[in-house]
N, C-alpha and C. Protein backbone atom coordinates (compact mmCIF):
# COMPACT_ATOMS: atom_id res chain seq x y z
N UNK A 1 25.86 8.14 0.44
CA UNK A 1 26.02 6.93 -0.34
C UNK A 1 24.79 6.04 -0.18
N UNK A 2 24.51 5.18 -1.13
CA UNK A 2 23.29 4.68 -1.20
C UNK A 2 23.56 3.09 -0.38
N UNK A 3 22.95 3.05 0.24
CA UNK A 3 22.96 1.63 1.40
C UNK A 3 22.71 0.06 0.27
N UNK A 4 22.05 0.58 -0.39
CA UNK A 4 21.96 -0.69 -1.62
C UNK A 4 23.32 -0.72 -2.50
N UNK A 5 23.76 0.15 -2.52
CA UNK A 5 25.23 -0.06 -3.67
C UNK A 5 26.19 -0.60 -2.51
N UNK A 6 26.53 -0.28 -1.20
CA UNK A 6 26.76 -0.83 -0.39
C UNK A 6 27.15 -2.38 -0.38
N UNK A 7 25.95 -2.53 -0.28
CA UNK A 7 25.77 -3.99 -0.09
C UNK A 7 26.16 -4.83 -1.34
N UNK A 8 25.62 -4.24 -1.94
CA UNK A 8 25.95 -5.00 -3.76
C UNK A 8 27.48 -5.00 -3.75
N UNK A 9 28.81 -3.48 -3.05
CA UNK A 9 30.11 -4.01 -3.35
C UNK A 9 30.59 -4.89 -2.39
N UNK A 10 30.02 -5.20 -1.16
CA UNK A 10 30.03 -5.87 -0.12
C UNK A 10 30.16 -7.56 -0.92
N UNK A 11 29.36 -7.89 -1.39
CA UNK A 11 28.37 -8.92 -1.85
C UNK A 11 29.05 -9.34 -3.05
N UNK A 12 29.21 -8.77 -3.79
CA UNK A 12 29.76 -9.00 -5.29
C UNK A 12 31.30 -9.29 -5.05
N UNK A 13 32.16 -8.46 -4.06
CA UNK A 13 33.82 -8.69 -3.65
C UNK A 13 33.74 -10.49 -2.64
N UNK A 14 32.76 -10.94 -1.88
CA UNK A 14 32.77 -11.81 -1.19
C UNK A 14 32.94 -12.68 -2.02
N UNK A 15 31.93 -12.86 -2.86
CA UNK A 15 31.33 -13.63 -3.94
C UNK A 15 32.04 -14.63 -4.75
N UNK A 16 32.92 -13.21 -5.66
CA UNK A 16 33.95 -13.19 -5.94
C UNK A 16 35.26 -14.09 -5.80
N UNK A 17 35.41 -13.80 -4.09
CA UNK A 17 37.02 -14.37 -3.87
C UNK A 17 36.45 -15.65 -3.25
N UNK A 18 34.89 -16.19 -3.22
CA UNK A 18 34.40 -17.41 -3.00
C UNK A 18 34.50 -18.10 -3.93
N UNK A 19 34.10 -17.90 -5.31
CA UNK A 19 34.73 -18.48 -6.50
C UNK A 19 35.90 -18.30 -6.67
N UNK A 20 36.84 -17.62 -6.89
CA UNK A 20 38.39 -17.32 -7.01
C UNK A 20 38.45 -18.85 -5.78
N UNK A 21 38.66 -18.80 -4.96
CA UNK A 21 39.44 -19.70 -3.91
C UNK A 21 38.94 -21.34 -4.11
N UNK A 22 37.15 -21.37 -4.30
CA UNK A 22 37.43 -22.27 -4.90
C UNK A 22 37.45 -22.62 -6.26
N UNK A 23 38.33 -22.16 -7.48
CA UNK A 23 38.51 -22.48 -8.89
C UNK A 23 40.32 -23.25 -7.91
N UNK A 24 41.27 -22.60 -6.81
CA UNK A 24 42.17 -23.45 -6.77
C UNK A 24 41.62 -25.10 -5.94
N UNK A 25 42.64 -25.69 -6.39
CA UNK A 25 42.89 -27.17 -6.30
C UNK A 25 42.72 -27.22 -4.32
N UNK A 26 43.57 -27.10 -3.89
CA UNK A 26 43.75 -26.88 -2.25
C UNK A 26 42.38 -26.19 -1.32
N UNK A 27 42.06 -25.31 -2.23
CA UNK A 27 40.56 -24.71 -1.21
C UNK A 27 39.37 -25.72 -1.39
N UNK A 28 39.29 -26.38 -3.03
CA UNK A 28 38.31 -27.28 -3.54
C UNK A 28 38.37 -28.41 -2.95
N UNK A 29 39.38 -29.10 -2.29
CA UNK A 29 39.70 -30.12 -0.98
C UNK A 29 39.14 -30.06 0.62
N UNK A 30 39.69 -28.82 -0.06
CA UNK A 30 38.87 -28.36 1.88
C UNK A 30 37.25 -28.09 1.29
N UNK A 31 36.94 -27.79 0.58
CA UNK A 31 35.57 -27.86 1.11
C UNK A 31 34.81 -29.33 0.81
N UNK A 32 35.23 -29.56 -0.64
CA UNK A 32 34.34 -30.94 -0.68
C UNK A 32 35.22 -32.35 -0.29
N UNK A 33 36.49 -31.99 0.21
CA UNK A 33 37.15 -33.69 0.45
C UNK A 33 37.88 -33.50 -0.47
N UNK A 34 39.01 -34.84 0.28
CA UNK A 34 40.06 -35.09 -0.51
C UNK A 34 39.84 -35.64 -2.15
N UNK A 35 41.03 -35.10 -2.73
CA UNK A 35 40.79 -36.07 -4.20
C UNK A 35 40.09 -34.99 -5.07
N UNK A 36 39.22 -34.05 -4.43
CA UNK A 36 38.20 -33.34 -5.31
C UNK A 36 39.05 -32.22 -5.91
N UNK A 37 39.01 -32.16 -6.83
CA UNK A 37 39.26 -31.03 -8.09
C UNK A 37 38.02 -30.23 -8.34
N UNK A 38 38.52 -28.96 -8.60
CA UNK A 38 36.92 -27.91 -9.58
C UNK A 38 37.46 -28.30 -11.30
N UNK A 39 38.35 -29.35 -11.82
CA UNK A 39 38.18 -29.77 -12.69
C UNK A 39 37.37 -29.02 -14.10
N UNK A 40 36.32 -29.34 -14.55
CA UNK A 40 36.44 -28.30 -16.00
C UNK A 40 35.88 -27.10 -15.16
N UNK A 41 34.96 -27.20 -13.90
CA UNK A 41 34.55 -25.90 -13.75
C UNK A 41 35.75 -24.56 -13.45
N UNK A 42 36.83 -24.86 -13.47
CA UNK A 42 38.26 -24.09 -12.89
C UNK A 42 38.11 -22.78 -13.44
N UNK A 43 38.25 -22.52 -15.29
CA UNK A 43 37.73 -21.35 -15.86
C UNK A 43 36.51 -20.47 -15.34
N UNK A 44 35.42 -21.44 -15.14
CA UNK A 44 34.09 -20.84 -14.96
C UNK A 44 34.19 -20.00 -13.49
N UNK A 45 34.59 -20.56 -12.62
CA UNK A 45 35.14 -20.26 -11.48
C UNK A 45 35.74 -18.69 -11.54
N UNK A 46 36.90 -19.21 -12.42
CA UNK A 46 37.57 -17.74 -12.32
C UNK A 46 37.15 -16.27 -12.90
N UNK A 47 36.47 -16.95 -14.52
CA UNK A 47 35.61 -16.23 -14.66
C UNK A 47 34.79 -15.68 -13.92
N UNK A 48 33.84 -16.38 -13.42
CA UNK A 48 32.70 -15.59 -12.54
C UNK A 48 33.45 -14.58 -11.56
N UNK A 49 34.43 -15.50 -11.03
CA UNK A 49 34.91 -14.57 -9.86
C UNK A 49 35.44 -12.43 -9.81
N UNK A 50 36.08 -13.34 -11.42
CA UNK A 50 36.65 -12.03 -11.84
C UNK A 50 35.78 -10.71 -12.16
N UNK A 51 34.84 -11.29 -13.05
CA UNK A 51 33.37 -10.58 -13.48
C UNK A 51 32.79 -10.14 -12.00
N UNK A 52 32.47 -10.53 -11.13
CA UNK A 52 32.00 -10.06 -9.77
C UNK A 52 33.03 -8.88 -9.22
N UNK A 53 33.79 -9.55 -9.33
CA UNK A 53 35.03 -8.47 -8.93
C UNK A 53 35.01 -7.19 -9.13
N UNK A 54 34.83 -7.11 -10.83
CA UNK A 54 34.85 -6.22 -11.85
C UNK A 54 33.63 -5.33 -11.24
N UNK A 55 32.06 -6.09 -11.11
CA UNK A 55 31.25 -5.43 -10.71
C UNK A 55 31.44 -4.53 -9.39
N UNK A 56 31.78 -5.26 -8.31
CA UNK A 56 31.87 -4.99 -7.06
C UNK A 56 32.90 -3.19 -7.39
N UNK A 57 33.85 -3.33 -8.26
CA UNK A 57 34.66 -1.85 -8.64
C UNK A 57 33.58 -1.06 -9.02
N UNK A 58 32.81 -1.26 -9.72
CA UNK A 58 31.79 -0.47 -10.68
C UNK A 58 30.80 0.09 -9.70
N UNK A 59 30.39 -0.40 -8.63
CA UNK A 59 29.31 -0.46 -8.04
C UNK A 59 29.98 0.75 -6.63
N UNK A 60 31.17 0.41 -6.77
CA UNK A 60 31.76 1.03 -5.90
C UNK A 60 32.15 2.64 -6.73
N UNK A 61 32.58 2.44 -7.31
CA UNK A 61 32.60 3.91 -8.31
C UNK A 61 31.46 4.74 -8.77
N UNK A 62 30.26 3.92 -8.67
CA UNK A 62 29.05 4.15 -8.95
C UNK A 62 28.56 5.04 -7.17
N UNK A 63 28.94 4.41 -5.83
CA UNK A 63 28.15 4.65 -4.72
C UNK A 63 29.14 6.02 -4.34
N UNK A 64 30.80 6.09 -4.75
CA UNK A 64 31.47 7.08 -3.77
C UNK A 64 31.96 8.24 -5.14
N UNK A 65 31.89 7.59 -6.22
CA UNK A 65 32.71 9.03 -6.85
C UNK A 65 34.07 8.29 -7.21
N UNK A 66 34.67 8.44 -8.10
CA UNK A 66 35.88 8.50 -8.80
C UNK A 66 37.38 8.51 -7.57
N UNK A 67 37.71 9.05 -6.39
CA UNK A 67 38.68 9.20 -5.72
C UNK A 67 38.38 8.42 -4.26
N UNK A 68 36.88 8.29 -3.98
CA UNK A 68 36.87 7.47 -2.44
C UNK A 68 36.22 6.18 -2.70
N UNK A 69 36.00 6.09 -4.36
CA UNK A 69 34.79 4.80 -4.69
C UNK A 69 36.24 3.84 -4.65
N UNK A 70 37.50 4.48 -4.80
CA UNK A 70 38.60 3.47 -5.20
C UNK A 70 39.17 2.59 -3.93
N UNK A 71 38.74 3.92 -2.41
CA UNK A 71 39.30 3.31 -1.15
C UNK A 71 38.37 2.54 -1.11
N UNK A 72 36.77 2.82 -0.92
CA UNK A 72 35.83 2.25 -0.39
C UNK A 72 35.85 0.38 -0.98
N UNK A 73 36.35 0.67 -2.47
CA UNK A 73 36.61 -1.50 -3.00
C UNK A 73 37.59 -1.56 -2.54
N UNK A 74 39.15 -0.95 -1.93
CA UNK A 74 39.89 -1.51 -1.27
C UNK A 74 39.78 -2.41 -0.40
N UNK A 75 38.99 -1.71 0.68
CA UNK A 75 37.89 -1.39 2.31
C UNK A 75 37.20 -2.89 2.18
N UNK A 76 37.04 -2.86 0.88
CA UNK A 76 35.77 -3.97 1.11
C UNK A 76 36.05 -5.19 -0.05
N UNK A 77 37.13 -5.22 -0.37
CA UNK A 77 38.56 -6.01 -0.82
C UNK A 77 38.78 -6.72 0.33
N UNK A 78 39.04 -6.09 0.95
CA UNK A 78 39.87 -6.52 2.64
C UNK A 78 39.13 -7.43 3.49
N UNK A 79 37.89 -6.82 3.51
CA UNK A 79 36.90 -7.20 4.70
C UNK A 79 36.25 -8.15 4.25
N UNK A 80 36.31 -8.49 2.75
CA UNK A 80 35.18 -9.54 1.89
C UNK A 80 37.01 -10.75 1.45
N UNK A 81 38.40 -10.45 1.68
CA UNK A 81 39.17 -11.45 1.71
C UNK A 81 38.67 -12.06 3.25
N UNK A 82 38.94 -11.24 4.24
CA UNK A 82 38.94 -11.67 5.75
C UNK A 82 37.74 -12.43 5.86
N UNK A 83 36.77 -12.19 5.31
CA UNK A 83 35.67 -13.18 5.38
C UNK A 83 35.81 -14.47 5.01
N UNK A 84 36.31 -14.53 3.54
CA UNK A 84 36.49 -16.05 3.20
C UNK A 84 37.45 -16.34 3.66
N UNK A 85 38.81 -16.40 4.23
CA UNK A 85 39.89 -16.75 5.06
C UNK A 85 39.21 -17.26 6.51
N UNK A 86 37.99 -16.68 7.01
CA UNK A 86 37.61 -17.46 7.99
C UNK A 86 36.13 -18.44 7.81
N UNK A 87 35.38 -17.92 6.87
CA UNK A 87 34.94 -19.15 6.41
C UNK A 87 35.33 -20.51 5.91
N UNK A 88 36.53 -20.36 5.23
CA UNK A 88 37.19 -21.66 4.78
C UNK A 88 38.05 -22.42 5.95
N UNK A 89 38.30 -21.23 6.84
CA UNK A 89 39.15 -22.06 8.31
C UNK A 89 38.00 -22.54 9.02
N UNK A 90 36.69 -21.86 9.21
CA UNK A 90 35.79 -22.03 10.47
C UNK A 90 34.55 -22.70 10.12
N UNK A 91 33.80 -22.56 8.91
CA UNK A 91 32.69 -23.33 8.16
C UNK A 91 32.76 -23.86 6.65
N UNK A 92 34.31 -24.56 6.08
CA UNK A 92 34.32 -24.94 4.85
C UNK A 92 33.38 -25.50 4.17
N UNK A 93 32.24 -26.76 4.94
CA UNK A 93 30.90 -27.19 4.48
C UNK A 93 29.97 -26.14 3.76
N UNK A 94 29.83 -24.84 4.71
CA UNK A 94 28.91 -24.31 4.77
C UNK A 94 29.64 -23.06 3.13
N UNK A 95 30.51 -23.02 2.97
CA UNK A 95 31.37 -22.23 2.51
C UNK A 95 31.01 -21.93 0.76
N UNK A 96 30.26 -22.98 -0.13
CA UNK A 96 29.57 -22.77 -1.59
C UNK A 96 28.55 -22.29 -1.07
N UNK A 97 27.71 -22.76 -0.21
CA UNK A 97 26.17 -22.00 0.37
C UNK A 97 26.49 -20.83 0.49
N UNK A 98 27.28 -19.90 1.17
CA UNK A 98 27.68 -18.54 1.62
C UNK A 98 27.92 -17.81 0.80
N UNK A 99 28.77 -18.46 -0.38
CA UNK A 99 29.55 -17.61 -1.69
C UNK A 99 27.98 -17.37 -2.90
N UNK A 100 27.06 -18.49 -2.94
CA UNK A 100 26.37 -18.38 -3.77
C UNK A 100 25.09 -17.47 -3.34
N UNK A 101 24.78 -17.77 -1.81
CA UNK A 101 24.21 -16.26 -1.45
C UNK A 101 24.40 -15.09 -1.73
N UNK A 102 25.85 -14.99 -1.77
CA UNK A 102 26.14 -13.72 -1.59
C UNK A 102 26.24 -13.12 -3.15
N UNK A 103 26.51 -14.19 -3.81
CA UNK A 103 26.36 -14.21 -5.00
C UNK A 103 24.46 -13.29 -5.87
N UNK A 104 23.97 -14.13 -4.99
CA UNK A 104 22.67 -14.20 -5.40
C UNK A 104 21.67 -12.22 -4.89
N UNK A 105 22.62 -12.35 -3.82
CA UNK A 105 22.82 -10.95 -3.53
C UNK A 105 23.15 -9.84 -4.09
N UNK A 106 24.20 -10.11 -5.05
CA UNK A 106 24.79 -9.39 -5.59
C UNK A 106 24.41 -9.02 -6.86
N UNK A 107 23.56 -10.65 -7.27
CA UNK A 107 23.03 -10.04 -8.86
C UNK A 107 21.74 -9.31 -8.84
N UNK A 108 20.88 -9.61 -7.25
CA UNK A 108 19.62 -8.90 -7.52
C UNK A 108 19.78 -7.51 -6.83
N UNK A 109 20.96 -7.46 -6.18
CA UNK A 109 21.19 -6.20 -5.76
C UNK A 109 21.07 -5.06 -7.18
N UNK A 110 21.90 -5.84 -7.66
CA UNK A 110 22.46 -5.11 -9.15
C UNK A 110 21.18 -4.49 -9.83
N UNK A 111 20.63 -5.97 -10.13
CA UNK A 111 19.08 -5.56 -10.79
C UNK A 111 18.16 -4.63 -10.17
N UNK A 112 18.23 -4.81 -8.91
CA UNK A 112 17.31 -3.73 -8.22
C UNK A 112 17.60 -2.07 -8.44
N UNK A 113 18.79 -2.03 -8.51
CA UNK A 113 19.42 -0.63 -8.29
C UNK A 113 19.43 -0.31 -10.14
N UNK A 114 19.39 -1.35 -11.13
CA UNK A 114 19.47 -0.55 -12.39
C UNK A 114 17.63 -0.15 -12.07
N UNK A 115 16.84 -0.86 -11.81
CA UNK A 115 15.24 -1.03 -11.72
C UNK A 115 14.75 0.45 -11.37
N UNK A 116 15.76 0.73 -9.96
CA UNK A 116 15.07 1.84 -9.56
C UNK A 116 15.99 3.46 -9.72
N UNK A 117 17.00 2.84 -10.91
CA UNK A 117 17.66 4.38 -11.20
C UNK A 117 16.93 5.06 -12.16
């Protein structure tokens, strides 16, 4: 398996449930303070999140094959929820910085790997 597709489903699933968590009302509190809403951004949010998501499957079907590419986004479903469950308990400040890295990760991962197929 290629260590760059890796990372890209790693990256793109984090990303993901960093936007997903904050498009709700309750995670968007905890990170920026009370009172705060993701307000019109809520769609965009989920959108993006979902679209990452989507990738993170693709990328994963792309690195293992059709029958282990399906465990391997489970795998990393799991390990990229457990991440933001303790980022939002342990560094909520730090917690849009992390998601948009990983974000940022994920799209040049992407680009790199169409670049050099």
């Amino acid at each position: 398996m290629d260590s760059l597709l890796l990372t890209l489903v790693f990256a793109a699933s984090l990303a993901g449930f960093c936007a997903l968590s904050l498009a709700m009302d309750r995670h968007s509190e905890d990170v920026y303070g009370r009172g705060s809403t993701p307000g019109a951004w809520r769609r965009w949010l989920q959108l993006g999140g979902t679209a990452l998501l989507c990738v993170s499957l693709g990328a994963s079907l792309q690195a293992a094959g059709g029958s282990v590419g399906w465990v391997l986004w489970l795998g990393a479903l799991t390990a990229a929820a457990l991440s933001t469950v303790a980022l939002l308990g342990y560094a909520p400040r730090r917690f849009p910085w992390i998601g948009s890295a990983a974000a940022a990760i994920a799209v040049g991962g992407g680009l790199l790997y169409l670049l050099l197929a």
